[in-house]
Protein backbone atom coordinates (compact mmCIF):
# COMPACT_ATOMS: atom_id res chain seq x y z
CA UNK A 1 -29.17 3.15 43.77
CA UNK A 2 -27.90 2.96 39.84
CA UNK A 3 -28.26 0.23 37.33
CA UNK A 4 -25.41 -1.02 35.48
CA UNK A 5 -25.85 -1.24 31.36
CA UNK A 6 -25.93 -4.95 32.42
CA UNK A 7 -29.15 -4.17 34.45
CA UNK A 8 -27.85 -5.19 37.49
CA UNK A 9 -28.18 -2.74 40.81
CA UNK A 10 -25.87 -0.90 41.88
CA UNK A 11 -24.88 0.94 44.85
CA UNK A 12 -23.26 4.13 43.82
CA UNK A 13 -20.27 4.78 47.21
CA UNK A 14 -17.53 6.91 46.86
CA UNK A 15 -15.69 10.63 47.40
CA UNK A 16 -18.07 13.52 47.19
CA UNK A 17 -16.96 15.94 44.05
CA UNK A 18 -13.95 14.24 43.62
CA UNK A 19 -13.41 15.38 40.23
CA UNK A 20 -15.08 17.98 40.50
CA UNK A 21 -12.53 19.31 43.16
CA UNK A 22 -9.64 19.71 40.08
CA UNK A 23 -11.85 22.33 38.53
CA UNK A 24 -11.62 24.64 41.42
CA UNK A 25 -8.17 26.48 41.82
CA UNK A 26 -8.29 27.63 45.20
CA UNK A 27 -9.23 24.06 46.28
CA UNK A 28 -6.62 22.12 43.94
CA UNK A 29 -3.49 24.75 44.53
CA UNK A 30 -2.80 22.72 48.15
CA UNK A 31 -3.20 19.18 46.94
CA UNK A 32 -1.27 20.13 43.68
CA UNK A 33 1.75 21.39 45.83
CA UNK A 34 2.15 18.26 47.36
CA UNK A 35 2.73 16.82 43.68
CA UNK A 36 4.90 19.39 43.06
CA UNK A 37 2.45 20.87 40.39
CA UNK A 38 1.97 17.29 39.05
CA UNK A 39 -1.94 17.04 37.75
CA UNK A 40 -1.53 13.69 36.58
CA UNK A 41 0.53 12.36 39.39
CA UNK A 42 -2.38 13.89 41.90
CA UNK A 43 -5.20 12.77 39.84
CA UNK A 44 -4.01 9.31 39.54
CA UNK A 45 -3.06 9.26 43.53
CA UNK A 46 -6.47 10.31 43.89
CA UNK A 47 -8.20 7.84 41.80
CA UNK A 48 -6.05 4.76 43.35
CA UNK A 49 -6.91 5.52 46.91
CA UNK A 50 -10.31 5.82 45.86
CA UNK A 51 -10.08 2.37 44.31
CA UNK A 52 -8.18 0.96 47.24
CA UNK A 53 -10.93 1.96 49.61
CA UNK A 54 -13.15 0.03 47.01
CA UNK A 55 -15.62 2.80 46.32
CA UNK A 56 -16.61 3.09 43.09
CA UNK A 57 -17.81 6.59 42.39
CA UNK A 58 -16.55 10.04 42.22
CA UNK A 59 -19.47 12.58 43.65
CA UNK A 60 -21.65 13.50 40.85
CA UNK A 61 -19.28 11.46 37.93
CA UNK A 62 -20.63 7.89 36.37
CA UNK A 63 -19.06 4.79 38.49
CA UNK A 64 -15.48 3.90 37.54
């Protein structure tokens, strides 16, 4: 459990290492590929499915 700067709780749910994942080279060459080398394009991918599964936090990063 987290508390926003508002004070309020919050329940931290979301990918494990998410972002943490782009700073690994073996792990990101496969996704990457499939953007045709595209960081920005997989990042954002990334990011919106996150969002549309309405989690709100990428593995050890702050919430979004």
């Amino acid at each position: 459990m987290f508390i926003t700067p508002e004070g309020h709780p919050c329940a931290a749910l979301g990918a494990n290492h998410a972002g943490q994942f782009f700073n690994d080279a073996k792990q990101t060459a496969a996704t990457l590929a499939r953007f045709q080398g595209d960081r920005t394009k997989a990042e954002d991918t990334i990011s919106q499915a996150i969002a549309d599964l309405n989690l709100n936090a990428g593995g050890r990063s702050k919430p979004m």
